[in-house]
Protein backbone atom coordinates (compact mmCIF):
# COMPACT_ATOMS: atom_id res chain seq x y z
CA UNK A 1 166.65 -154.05 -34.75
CA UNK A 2 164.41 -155.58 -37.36
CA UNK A 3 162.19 -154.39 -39.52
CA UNK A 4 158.19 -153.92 -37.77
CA UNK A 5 154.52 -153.62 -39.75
CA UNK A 6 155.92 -154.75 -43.46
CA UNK A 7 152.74 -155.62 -44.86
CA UNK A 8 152.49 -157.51 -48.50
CA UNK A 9 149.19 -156.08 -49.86
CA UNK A 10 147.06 -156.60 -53.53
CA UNK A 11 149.61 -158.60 -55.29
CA UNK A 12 149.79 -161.41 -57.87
CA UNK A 13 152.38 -164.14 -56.53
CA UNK A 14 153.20 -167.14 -59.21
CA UNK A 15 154.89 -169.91 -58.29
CA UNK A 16 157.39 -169.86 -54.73
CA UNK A 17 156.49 -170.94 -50.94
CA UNK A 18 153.36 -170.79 -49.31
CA UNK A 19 154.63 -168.65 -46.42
CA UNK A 20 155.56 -165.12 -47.92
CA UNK A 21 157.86 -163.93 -45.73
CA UNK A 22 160.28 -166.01 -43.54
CA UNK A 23 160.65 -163.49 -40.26
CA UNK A 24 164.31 -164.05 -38.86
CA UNK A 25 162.92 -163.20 -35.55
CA UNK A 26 163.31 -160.31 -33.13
CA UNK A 27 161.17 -159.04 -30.66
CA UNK A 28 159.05 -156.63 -32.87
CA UNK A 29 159.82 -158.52 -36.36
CA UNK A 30 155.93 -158.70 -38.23
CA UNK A 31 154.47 -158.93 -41.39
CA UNK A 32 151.12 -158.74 -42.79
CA UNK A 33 149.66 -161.03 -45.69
CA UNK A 34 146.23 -159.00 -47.15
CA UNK A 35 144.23 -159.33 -50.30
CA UNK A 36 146.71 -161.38 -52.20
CA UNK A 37 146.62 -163.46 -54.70
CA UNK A 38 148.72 -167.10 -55.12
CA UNK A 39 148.67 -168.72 -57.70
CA UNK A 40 150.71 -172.03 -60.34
CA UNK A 41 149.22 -170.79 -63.14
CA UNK A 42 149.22 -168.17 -65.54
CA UNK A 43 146.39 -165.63 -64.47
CA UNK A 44 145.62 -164.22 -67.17
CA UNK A 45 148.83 -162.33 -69.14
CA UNK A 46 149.21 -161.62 -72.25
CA UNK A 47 152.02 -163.48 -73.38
CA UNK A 48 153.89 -164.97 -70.29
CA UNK A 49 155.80 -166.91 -72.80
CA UNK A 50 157.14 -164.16 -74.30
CA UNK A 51 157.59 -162.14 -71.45
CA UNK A 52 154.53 -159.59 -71.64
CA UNK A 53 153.08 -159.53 -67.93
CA UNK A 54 150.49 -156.86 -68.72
CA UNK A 55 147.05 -158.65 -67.94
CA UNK A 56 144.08 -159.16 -70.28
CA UNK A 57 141.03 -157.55 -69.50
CA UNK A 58 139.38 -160.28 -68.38
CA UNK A 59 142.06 -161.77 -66.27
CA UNK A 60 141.40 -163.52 -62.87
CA UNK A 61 143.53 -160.97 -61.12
CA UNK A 62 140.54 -159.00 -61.30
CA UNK A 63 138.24 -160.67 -59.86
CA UNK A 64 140.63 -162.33 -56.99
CA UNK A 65 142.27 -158.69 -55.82
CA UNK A 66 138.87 -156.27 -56.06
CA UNK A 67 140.70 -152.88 -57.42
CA UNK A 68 143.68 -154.01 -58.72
CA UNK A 69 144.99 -151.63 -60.99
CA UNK A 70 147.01 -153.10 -63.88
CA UNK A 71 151.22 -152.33 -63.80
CA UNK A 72 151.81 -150.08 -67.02
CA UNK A 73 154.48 -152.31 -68.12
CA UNK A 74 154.72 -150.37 -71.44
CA UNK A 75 155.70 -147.56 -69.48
CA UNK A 76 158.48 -148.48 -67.60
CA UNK A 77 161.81 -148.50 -68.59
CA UNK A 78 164.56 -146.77 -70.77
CA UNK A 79 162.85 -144.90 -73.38
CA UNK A 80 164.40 -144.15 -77.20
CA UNK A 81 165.62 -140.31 -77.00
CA UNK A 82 168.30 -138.58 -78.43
CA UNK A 83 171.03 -140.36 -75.98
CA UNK A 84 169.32 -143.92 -76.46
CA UNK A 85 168.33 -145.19 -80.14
């Protein structure tokens, strides 16, 4: 049986096919494209380069995907404790 109703909602894609999802068939394979955002181009991060994804304040993400609410980046993660220094 394959998977039914995935839906691919409010996100930032960079770079990769057109077509999201490639459905392998079935009779009740779907998926749902909504309020994304495709892009070639940097939208906005603060230092793709250097690998910091969070997104300036005035990025186009913002404006393209009305609500989008930032990833917290710098809070994901291992964190420095007293097993990890």
């Amino acid at each position: 049986m394959r998977s039914r109703g995935n839906e691919f909602s409010g996100n930032v894609i960079i770079g990769g096919p057109d077509q999201l999802v490639k459905l392998m068939g079935g009779e009740f394979a779907t998926a749902y494209e909504n309020n994304n955002f495709k892009t070639n181009e940097d939208p906005g991060f603060v230092d793709m380069k250097k690998g910091n994804f969070m997104l300036k304040s005035n990025s186009i993400v913002f404006e393209k995907i009305p609500g989008f609410q930032p990833i917290p980046f710098d809070k994901m993660g291992l964190y420095k404790d007293t097993y990890r220094k």
